[in-house]
Structure formats: structure tokens, C-alpha cells
PDB file of N, CA and C in Angstrom:
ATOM      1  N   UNK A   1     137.533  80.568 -33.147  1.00  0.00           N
ATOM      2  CA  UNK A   1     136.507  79.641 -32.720  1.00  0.00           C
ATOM      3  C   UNK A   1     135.259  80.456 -32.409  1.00  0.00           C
ATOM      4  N   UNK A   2     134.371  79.975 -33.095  1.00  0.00           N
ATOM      5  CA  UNK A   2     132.630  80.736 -32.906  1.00  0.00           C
ATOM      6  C   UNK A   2     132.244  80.725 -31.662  1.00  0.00           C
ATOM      7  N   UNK A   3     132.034  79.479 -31.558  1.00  0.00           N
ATOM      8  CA  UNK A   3     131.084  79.025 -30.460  1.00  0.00           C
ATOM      9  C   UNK A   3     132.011  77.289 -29.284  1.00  0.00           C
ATOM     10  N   UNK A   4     131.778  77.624 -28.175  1.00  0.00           N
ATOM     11  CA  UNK A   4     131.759  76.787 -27.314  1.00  0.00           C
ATOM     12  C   UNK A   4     131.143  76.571 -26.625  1.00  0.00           C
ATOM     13  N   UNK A   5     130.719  75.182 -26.170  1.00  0.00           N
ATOM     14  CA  UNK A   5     130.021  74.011 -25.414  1.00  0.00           C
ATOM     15  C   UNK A   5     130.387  73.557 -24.474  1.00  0.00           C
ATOM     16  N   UNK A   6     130.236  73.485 -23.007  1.00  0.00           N
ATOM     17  CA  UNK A   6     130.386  72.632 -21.878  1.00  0.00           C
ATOM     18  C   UNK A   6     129.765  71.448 -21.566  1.00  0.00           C
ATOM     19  N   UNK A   7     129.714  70.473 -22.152  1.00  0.00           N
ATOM     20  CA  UNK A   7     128.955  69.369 -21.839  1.00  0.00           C
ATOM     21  C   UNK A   7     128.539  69.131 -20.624  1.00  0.00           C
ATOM     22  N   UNK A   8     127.906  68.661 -20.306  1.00  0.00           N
ATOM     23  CA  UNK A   8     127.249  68.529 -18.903  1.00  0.00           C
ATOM     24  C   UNK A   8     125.867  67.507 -18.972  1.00  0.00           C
ATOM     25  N   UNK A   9     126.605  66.289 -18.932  1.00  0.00           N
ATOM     26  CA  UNK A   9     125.029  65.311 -19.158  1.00  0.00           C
ATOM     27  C   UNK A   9     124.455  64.602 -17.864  1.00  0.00           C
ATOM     28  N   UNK A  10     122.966  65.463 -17.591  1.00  0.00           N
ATOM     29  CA  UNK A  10     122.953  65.038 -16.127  1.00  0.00           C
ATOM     30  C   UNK A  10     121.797  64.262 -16.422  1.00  0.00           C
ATOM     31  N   UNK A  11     121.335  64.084 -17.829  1.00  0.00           N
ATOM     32  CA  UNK A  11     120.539  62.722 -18.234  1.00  0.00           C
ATOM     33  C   UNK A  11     120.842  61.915 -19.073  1.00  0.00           C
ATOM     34  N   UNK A  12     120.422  60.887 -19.717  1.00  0.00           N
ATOM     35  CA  UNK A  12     120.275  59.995 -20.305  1.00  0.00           C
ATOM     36  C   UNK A  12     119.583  60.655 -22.298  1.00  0.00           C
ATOM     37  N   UNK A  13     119.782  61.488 -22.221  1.00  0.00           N
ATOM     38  CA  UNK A  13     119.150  62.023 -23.591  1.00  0.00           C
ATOM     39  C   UNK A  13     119.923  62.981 -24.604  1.00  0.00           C
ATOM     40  N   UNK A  14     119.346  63.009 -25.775  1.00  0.00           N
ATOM     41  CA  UNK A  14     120.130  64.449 -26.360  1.00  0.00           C
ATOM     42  C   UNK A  14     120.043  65.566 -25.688  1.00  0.00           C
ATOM     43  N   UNK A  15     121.186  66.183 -26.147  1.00  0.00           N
ATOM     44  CA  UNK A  15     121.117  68.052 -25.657  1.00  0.00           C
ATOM     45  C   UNK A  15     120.511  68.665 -26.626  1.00  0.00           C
ATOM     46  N   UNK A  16     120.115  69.763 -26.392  1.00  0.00           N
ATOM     47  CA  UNK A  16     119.290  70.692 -27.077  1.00  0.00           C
ATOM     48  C   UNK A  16     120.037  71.782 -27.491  1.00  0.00           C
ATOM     49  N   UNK A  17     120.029  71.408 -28.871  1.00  0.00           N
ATOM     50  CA  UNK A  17     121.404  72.695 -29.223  1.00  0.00           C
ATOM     51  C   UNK A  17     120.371  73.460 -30.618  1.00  0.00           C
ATOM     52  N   UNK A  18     119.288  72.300 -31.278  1.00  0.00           N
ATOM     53  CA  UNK A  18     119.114  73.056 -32.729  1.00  0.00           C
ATOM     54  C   UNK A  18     118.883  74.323 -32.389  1.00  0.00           C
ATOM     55  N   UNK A  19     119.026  75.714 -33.278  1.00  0.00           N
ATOM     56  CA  UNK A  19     119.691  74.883 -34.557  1.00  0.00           C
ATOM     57  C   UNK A  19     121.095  75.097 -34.601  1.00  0.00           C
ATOM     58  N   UNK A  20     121.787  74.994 -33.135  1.00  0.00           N
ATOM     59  CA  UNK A  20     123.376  75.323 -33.251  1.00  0.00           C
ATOM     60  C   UNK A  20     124.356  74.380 -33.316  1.00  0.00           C
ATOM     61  N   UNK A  21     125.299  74.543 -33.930  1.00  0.00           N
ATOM     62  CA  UNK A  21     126.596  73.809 -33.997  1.00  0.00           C
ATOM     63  C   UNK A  21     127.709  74.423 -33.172  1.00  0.00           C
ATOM     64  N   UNK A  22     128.940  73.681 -32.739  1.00  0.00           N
ATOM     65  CA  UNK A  22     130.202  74.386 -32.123  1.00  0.00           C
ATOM     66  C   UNK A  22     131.260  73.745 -32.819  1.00  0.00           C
ATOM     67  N   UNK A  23     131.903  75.050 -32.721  1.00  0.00           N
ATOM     68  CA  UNK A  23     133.328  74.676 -33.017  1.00  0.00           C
ATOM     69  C   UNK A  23     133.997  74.220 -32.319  1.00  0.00           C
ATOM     70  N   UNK A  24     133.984  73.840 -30.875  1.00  0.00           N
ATOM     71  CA  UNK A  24     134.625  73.381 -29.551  1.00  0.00           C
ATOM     72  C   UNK A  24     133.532  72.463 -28.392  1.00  0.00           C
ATOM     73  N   UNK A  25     133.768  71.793 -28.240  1.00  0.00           N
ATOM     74  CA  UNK A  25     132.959  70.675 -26.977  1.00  0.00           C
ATOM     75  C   UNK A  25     134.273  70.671 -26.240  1.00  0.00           C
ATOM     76  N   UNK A  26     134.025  70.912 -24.889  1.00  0.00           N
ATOM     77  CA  UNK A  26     134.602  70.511 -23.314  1.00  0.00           C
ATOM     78  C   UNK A  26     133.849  69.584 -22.851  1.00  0.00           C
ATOM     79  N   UNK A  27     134.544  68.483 -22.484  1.00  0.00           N
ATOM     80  CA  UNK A  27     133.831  67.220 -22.031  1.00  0.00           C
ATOM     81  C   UNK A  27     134.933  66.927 -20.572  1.00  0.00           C
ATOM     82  N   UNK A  28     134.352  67.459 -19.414  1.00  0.00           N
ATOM     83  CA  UNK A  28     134.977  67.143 -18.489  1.00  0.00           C
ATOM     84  C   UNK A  28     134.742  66.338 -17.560  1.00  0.00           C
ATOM     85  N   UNK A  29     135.482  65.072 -17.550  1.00  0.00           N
ATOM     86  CA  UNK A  29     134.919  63.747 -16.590  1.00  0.00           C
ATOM     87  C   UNK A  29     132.737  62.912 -17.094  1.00  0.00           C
ATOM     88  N   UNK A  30     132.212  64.032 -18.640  1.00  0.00           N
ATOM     89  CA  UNK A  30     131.428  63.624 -18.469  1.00  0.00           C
ATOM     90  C   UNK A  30     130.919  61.880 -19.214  1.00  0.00           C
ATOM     91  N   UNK A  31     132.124  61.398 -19.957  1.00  0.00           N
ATOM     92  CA  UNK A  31     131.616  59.941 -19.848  1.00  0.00           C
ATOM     93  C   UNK A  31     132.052  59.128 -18.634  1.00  0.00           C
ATOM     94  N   UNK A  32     132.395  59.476 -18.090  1.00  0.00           N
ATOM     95  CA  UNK A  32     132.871  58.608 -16.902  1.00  0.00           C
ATOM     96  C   UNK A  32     131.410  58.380 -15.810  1.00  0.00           C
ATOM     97  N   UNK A  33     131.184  60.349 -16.013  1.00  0.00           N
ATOM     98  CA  UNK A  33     129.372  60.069 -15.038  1.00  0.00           C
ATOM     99  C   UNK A  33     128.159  59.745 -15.851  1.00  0.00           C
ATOM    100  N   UNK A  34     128.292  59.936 -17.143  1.00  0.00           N
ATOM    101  CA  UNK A  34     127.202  58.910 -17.707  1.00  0.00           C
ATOM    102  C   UNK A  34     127.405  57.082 -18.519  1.00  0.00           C
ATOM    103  N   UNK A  35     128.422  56.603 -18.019  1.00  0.00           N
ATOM    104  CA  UNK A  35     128.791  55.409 -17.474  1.00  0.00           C
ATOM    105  C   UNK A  35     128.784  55.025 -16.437  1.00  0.00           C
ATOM    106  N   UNK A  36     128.265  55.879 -15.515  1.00  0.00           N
ATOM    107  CA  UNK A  36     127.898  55.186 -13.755  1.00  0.00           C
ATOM    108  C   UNK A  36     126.672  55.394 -13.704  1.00  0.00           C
ATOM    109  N   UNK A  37     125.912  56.047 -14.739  1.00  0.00           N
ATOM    110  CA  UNK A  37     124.269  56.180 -14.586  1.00  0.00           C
ATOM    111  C   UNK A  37     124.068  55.965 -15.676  1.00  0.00           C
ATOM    112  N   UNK A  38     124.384  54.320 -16.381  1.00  0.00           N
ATOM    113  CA  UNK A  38     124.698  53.524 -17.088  1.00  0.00           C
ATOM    114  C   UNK A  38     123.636  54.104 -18.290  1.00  0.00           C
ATOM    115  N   UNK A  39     124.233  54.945 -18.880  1.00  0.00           N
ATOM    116  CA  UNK A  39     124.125  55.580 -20.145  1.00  0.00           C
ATOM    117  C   UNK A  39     124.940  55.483 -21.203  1.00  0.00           C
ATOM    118  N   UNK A  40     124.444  55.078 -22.073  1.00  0.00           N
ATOM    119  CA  UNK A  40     125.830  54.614 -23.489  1.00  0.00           C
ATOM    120  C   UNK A  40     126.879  55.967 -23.941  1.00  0.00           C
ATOM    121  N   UNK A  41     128.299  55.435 -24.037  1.00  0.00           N
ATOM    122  CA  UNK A  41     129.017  56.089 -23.904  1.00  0.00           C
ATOM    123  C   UNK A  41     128.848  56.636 -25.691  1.00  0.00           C
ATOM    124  N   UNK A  42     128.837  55.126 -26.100  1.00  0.00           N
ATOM    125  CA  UNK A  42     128.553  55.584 -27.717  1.00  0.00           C
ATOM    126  C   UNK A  42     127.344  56.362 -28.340  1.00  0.00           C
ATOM    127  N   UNK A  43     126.495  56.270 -27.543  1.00  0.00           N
ATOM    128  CA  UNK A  43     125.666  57.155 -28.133  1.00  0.00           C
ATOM    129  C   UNK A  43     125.971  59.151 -27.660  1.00  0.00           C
ATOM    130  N   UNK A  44     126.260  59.119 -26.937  1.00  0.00           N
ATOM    131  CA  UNK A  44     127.357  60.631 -26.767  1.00  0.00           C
ATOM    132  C   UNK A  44     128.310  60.891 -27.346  1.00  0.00           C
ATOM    133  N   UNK A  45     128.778  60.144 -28.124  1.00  0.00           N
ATOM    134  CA  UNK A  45     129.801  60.183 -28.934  1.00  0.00           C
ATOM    135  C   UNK A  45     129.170  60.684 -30.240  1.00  0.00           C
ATOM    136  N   UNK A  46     128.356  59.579 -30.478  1.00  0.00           N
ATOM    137  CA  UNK A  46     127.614  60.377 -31.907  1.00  0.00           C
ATOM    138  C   UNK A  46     126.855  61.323 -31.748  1.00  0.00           C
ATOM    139  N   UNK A  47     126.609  62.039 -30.724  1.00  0.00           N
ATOM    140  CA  UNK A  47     125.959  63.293 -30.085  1.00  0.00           C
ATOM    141  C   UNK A  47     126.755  64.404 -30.773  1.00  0.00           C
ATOM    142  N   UNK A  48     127.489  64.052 -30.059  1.00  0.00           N
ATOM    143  CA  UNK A  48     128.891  65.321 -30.281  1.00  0.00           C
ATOM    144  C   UNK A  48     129.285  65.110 -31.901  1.00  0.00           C
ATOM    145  N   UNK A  49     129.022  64.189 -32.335  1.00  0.00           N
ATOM    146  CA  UNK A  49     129.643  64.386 -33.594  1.00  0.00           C
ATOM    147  C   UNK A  49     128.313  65.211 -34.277  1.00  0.00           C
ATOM    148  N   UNK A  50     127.151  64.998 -33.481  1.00  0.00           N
ATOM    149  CA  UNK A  50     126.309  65.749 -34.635  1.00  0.00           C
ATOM    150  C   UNK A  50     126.415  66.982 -34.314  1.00  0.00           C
ATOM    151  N   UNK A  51     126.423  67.540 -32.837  1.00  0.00           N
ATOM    152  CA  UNK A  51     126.478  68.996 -32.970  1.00  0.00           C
ATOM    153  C   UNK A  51     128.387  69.489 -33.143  1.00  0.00           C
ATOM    154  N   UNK A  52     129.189  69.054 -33.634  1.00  0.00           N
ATOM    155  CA  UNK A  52     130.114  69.345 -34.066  1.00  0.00           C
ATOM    156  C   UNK A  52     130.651  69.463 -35.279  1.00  0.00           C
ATOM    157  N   UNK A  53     131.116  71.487 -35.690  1.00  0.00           N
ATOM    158  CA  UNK A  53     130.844  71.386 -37.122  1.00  0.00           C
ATOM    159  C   UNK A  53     132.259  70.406 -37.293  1.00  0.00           C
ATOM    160  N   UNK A  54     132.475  70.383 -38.891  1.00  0.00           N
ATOM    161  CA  UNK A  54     133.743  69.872 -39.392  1.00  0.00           C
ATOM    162  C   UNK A  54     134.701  70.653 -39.150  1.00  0.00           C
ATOM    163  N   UNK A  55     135.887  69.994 -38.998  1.00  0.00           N
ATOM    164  CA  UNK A  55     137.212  70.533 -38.128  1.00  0.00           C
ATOM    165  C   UNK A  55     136.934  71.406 -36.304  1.00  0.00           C
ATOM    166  N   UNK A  56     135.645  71.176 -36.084  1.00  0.00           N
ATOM    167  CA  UNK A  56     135.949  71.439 -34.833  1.00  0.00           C
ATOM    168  C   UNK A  56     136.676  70.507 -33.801  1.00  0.00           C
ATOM    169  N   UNK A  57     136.735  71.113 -32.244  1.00  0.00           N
ATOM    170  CA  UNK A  57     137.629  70.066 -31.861  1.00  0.00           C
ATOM    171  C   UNK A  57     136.846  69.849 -30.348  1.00  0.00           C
ATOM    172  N   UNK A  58     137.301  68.751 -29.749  1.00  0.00           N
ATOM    173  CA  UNK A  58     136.791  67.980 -28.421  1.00  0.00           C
ATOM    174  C   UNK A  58     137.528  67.949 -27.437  1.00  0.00           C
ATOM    175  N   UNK A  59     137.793  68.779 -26.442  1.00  0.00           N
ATOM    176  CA  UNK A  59     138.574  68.483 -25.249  1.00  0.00           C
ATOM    177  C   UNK A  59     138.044  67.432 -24.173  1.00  0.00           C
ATOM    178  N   UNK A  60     138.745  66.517 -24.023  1.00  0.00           N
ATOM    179  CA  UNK A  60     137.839  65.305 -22.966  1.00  0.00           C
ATOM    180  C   UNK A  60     139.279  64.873 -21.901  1.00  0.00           C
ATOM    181  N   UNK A  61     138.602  65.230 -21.128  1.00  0.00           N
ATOM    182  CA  UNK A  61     139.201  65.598 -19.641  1.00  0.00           C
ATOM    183  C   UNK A  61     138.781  63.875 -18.867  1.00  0.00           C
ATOM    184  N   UNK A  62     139.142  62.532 -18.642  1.00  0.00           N
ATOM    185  CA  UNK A  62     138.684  61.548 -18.188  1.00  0.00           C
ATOM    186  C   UNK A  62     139.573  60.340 -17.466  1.00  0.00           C
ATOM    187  N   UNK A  63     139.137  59.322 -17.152  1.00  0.00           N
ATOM    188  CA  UNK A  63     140.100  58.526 -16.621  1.00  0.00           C
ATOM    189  C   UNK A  63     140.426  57.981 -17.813  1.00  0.00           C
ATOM    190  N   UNK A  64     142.023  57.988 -17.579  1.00  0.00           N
ATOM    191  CA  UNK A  64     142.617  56.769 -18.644  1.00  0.00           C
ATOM    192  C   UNK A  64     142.050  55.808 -19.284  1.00  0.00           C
ATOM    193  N   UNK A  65     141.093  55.137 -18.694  1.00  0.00           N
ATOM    194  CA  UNK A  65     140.654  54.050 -19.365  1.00  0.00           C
ATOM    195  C   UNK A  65     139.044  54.438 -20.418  1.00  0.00           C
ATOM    196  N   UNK A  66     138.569  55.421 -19.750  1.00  0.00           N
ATOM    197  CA  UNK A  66     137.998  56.192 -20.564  1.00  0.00           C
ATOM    198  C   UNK A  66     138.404  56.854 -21.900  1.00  0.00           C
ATOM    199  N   UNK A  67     139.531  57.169 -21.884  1.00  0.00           N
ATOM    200  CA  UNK A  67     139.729  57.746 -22.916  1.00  0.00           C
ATOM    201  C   UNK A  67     140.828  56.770 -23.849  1.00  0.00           C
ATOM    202  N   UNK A  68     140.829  55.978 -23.689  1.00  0.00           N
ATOM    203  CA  UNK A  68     141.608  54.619 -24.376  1.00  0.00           C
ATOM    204  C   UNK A  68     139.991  54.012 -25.230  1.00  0.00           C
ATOM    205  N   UNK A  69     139.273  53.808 -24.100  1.00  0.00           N
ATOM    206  CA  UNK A  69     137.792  53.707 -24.941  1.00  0.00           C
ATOM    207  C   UNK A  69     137.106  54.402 -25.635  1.00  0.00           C
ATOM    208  N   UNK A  70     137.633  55.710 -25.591  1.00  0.00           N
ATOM    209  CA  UNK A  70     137.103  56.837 -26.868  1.00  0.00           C
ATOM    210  C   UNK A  70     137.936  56.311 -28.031  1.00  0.00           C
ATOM    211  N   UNK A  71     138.831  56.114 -27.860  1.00  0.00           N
ATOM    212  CA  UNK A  71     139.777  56.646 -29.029  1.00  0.00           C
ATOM    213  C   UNK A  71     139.576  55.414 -30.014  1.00  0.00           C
ATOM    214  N   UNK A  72     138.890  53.614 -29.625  1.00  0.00           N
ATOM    215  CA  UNK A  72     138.865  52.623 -30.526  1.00  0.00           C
ATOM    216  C   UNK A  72     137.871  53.550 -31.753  1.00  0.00           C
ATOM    217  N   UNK A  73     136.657  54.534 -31.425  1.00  0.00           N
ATOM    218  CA  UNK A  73     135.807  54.904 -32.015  1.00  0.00           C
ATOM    219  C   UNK A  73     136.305  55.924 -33.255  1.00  0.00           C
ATOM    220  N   UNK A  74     137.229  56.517 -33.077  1.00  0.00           N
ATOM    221  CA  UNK A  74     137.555  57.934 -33.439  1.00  0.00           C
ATOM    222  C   UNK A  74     137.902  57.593 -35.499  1.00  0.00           C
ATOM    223  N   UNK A  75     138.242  56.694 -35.354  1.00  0.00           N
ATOM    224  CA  UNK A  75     138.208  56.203 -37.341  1.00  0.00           C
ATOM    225  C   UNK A  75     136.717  56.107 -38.234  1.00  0.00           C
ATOM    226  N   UNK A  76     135.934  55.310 -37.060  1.00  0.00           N
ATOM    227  CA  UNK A  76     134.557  55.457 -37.237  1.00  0.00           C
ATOM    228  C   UNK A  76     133.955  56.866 -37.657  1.00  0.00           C
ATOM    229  N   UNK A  77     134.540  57.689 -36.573  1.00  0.00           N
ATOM    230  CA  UNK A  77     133.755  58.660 -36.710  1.00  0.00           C
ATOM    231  C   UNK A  77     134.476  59.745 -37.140  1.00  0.00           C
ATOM    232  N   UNK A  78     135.542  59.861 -37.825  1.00  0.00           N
ATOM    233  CA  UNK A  78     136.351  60.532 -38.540  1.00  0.00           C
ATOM    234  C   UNK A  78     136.901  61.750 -38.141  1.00  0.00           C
ATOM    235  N   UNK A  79     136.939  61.078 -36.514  1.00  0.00           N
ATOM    236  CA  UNK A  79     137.986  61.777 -35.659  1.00  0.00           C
ATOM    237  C   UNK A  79     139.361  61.506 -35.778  1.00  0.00           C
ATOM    238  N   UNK A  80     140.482  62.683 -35.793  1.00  0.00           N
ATOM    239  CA  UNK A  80     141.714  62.445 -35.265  1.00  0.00           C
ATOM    240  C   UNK A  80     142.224  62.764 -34.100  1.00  0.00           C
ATOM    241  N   UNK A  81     143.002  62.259 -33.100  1.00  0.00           N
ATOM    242  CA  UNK A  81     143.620  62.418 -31.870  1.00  0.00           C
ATOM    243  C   UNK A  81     144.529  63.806 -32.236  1.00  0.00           C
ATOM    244  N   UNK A  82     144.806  64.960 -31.915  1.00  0.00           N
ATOM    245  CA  UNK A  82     145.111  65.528 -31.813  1.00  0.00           C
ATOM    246  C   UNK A  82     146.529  65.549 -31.400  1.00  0.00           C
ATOM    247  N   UNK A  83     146.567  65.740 -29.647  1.00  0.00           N
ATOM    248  CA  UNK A  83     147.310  65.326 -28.306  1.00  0.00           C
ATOM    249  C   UNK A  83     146.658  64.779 -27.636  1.00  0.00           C
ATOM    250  N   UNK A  84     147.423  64.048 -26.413  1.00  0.00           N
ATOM    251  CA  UNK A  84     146.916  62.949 -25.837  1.00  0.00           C
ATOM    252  C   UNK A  84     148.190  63.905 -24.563  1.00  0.00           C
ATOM    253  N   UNK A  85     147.770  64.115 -23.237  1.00  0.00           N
ATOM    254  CA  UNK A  85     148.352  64.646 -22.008  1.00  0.00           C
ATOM    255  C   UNK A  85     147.811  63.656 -21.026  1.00  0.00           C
ATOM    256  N   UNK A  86     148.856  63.013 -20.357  1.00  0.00           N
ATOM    257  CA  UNK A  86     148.701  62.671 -19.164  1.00  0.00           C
ATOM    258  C   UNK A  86     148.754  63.446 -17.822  1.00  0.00           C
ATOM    259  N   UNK A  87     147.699  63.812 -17.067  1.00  0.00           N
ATOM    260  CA  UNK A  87     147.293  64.869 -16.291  1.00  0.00           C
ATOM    261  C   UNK A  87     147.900  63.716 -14.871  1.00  0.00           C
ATOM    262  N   UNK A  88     148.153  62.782 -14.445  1.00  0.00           N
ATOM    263  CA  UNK A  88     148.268  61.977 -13.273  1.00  0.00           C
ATOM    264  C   UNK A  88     148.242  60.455 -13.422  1.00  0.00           C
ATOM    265  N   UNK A  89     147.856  60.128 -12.840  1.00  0.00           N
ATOM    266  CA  UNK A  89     148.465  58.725 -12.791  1.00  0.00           C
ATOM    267  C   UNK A  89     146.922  57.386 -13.796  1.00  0.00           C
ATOM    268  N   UNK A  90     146.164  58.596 -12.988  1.00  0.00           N
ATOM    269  CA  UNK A  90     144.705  58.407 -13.456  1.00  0.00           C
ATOM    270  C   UNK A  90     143.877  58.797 -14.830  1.00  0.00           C
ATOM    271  N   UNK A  91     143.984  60.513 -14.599  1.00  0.00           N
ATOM    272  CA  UNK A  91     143.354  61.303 -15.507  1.00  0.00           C
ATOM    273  C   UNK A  91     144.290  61.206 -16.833  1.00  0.00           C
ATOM    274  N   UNK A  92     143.509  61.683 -17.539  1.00  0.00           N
ATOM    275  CA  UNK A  92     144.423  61.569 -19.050  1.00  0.00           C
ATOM    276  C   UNK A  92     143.317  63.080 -20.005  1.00  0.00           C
ATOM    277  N   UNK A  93     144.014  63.809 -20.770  1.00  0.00           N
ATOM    278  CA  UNK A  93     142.986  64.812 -21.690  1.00  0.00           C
ATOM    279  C   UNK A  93     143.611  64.607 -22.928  1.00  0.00           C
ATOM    280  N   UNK A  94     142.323  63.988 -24.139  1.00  0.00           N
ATOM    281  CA  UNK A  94     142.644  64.091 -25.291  1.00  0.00           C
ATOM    282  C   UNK A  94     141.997  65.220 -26.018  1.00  0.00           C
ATOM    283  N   UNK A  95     142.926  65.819 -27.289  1.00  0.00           N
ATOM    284  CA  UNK A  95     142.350  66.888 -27.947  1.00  0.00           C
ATOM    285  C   UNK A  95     141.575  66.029 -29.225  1.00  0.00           C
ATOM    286  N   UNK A  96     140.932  66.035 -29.525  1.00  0.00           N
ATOM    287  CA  UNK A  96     140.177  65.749 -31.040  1.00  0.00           C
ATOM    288  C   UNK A  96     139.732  66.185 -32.024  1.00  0.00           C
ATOM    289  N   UNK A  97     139.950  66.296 -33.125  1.00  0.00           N
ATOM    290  CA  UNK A  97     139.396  67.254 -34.330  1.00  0.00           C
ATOM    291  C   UNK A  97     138.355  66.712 -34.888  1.00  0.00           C
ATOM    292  N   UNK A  98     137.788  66.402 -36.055  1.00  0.00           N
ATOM    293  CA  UNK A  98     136.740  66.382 -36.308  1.00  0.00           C
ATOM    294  C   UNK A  98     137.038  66.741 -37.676  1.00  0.00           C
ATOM    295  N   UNK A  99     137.389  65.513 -38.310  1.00  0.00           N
ATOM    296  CA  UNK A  99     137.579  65.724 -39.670  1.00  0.00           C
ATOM    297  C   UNK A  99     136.339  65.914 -40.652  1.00  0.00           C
ATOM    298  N   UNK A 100     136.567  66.579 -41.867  1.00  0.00           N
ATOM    299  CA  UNK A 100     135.842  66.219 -43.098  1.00  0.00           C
ATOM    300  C   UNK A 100     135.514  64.889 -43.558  1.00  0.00           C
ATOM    301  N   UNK A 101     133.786  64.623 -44.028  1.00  0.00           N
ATOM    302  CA  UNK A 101     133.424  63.416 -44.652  1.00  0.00           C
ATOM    303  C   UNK A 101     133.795  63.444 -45.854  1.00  0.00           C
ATOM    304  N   UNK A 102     134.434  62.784 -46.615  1.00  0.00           N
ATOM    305  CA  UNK A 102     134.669  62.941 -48.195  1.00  0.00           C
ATOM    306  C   UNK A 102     133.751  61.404 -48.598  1.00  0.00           C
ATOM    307  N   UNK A 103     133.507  61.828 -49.586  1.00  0.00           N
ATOM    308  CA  UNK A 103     132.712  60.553 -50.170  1.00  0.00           C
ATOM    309  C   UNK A 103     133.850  60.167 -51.057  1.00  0.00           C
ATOM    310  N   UNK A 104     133.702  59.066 -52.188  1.00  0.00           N
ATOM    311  CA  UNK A 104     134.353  58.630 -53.258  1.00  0.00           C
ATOM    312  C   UNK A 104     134.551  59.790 -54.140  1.00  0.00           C
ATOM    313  N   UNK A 105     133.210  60.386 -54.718  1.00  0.00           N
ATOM    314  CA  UNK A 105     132.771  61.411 -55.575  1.00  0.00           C
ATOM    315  C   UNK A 105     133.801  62.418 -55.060  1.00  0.00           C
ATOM    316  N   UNK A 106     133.932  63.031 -54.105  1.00  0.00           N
ATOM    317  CA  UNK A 106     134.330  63.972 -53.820  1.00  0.00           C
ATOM    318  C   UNK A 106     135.651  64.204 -53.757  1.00  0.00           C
ATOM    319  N   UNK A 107     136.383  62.758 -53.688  1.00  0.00           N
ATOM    320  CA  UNK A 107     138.154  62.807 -53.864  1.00  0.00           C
ATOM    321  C   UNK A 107     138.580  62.918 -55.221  1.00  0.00           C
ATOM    322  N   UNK A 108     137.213  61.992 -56.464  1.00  0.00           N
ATOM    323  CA  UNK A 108     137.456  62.283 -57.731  1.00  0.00           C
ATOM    324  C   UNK A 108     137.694  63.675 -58.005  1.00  0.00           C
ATOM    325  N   UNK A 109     136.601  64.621 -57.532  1.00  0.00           N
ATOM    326  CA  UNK A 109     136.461  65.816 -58.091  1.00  0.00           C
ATOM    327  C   UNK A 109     137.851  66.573 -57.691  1.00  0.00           C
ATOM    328  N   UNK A 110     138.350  66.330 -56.524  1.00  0.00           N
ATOM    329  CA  UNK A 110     139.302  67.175 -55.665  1.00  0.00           C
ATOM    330  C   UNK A 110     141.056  66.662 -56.533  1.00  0.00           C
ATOM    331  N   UNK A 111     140.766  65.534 -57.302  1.00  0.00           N
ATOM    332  CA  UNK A 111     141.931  64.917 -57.530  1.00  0.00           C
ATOM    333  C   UNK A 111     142.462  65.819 -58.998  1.00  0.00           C
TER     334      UNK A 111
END
């Protein structure tokens, strides 16, 4: 792994990464606090997918119900669940990868 990321969103905006990508995002408890300082969860989602190269992966550290609400997204965005650990009764940490986009074209060629 190249490079790792600690998320930490103490605003409402993109992070400032150009022109870097990671192979790893740690996301600890942070949609839970930018859902109480009612910031879209989905738009951090497609955050991370932009600064995340392909096959990197997402550790998200959150309440259960948080991370039940990540995971409707993860087909969309051509994430796979990894593992899924229940940390307590509350907390829950999913791993996520970060699959390859294939177009049509590109399964022809590969086939």
C-alpha cells in the first residue's frame, strides 16, 4: 500500500488531496459527525471514491446503522464489502475495496 488517508471532515466540503490518490481511506466515526452537522453522507462517499485509486480499500469504523447505510450505495459505486466486524453492540467496521470500472468495450476486449 502507497499511500494512506485519515479522513477527518470537520467541514462541509471537499478535501484537498490533488493531485493525490490513496490506496487506503480510514474513516473513523466520520459519517456519523458529518450527519450531525447535517452534511450529505452521499456526497463523501463519492469523495472517497474519487480520491480512491482502483482496488484500493476503505476502513469505516461507525454505528451500525451507519454502516448498513453505506453499504445500500456500494453496487453504485462499484464497491465490494470486504468484511463486515461487529466491534459492540453499537459500533460495526466494514472493509471495502474499490473495484475496477469496466465498460461494455472493455469485457469484449478482455473476453
Amino acid at each position: 500500500i502507497n499511500d494512506v488517508m485519515h479522513i477527518n471532515a470537520d467541514r462541509c466540503e471537499a478535501f484537498s488531496t490533488y493531485p493525490r490518490t490513496y490506496d487506503l481511506l480510514h474513516a473513523w466515526t466520520v459519517f456519523s459527525d458529518i450527519i450531525k452537522k447535517e452534511c450529505s453522507p452521499e456526497d463523501l462517499l463519492i469523495e472517497i471514491d474519487r480520491i480512491l485509486r482502483p482496488k484500493g480499500f476503505i476502513i469505516v469504523h461507525d454505528k451500525r446503522s451507519v454502516v448498513e447505510y453505506i453499504k445500500k450505495y456500494l453496487p453504485a459505486l462499484h464497491w465490494e464489502a470486504v468484511t463486515i466486524y461487529d466491534v459492540d453492540d453499537d459500533d460495526t467496521v466494514i472493509i471495502i475495496q474499490k473495484k475496477m470500472w469496466l465498460t461494455s468495450q472493455s469485457i469484449k476486449v478482455s473476453e
